[in-house]
C-alpha atoms as a PDB file:
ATOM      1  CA  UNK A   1     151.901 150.340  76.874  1.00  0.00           C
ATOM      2  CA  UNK A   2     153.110 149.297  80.168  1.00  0.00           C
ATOM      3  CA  UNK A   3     153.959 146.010  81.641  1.00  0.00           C
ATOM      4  CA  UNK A   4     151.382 143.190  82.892  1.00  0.00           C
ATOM      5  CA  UNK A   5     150.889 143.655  86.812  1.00  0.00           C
ATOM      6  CA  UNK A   6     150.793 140.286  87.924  1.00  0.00           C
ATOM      7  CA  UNK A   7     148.553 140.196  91.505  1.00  0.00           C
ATOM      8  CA  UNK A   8     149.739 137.915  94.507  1.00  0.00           C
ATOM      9  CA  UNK A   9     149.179 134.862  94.324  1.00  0.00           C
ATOM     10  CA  UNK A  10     146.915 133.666  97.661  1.00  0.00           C
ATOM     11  CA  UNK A  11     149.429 131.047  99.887  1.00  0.00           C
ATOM     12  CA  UNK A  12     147.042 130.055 101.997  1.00  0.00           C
ATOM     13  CA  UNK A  13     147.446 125.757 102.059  1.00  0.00           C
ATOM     14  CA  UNK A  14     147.963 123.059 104.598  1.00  0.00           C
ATOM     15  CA  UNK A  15     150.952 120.517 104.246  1.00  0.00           C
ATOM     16  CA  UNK A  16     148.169 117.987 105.759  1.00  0.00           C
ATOM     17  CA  UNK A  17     148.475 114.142 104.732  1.00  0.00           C
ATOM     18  CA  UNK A  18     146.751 114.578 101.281  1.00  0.00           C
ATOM     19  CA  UNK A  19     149.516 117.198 100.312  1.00  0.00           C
ATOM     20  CA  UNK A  20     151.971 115.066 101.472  1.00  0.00           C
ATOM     21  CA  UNK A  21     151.300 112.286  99.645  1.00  0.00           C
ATOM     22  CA  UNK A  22     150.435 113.991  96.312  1.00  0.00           C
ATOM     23  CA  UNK A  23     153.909 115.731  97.108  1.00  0.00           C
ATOM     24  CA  UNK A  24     155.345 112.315  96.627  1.00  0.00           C
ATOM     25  CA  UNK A  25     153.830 111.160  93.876  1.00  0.00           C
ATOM     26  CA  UNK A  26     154.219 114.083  91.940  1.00  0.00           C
ATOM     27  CA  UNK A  27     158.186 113.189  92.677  1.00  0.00           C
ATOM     28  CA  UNK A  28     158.181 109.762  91.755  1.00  0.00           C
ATOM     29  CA  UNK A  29     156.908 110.633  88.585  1.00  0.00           C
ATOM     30  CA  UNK A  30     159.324 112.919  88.149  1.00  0.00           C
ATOM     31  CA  UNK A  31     162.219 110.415  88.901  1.00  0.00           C
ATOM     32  CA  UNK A  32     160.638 108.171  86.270  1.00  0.00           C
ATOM     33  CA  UNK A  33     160.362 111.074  83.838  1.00  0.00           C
ATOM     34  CA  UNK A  34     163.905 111.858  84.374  1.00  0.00           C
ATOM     35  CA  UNK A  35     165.184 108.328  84.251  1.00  0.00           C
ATOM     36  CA  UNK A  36     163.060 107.878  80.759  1.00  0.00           C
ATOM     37  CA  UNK A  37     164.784 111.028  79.297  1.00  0.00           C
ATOM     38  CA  UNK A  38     168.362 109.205  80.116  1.00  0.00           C
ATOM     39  CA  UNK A  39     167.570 106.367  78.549  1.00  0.00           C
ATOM     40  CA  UNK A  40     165.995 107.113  75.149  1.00  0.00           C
ATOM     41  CA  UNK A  41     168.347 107.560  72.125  1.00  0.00           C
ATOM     42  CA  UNK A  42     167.808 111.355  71.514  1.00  0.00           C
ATOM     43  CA  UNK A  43     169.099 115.161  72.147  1.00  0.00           C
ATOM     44  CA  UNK A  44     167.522 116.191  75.273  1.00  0.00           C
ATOM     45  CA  UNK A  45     168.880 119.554  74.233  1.00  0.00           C
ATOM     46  CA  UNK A  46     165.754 119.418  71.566  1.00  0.00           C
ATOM     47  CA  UNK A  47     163.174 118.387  73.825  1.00  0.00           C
ATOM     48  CA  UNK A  48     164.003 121.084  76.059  1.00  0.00           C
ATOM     49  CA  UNK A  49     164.740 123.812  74.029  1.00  0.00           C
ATOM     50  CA  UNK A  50     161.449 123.954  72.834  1.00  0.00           C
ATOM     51  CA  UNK A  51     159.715 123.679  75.763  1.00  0.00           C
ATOM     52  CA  UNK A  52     162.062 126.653  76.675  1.00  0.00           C
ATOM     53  CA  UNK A  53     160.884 128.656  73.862  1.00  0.00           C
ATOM     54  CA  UNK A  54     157.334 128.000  74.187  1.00  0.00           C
ATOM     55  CA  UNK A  55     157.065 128.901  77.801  1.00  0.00           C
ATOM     56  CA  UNK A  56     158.785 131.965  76.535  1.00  0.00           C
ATOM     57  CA  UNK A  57     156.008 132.661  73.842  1.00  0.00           C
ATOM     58  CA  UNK A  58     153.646 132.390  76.806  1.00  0.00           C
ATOM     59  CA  UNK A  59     155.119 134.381  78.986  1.00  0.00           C
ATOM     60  CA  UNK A  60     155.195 137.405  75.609  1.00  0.00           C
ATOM     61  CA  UNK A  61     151.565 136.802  75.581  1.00  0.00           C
ATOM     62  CA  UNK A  62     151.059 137.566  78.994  1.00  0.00           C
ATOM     63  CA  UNK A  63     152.729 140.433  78.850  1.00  0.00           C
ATOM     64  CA  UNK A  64     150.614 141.986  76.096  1.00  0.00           C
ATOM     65  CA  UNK A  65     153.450 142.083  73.941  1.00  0.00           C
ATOM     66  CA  UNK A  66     152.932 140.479  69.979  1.00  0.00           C
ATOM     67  CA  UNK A  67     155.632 137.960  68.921  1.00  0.00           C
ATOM     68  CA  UNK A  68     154.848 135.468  66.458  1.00  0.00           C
ATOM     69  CA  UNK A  69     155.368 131.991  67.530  1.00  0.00           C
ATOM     70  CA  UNK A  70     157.323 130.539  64.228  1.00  0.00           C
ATOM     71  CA  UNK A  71     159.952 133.550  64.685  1.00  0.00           C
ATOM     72  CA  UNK A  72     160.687 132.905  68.258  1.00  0.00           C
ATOM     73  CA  UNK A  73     161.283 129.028  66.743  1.00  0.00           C
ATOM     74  CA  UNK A  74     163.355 130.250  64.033  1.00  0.00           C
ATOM     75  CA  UNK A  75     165.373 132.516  65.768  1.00  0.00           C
ATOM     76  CA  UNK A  76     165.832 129.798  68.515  1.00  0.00           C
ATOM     77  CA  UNK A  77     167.633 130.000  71.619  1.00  0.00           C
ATOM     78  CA  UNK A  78     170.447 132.417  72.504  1.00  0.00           C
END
C-alpha cells in the first residue's frame, strides 16, 4: 500500500479588510483561550495530550493506515 498523496492546496486569497479583521479576532480569542488555560486549576499537560493524540489518529486515517483509537490512548504519548 503506498502513502496518501496529499494535492496542493490552492493559495489564492486577498489580505483585504475582511481578512484582516477576522485575522484579529481569531487572535483575541486565542489570547483569551490561552489566558483561560492559565488560570483554571488543572494539568494542561492532559488537555493537550489528547488533543495531540487525536490529531494523530486523524492523521493514521488519512493515511489509509488502521490504528484503533483506544490503543493509541492507551499507549499514550512518547
Amino acid at each position: 500500500m503506498e502513502p496518501y498523496k496529499a494535492k496542493s492546496m490552492p493559495l489564492d486569497y486577498k489580505i483585504d479588510k475582511d481578512m484582516l479583521k477576522l485575522i484579529s479576532e481569531a487572535n483575541v480569542k486565542y489570547g483569551e483561550y490561552k489566558s483561560l488555560l492559565n488560570t483554571l486549576e488543572f494539568d494542561a499537560s492532559y488537555f493537550l495530550d489528547s488533543v495531540i493524540l487525536n490529531e494523530s489518529y486523524k492523521s493514521t486515517q488519512i493515511e489509509g493506515t488502521k490504528r484503533n483509537i483506544r490503543r493509541l490512548f492507551e499507549s499514550g504519548i512518547s
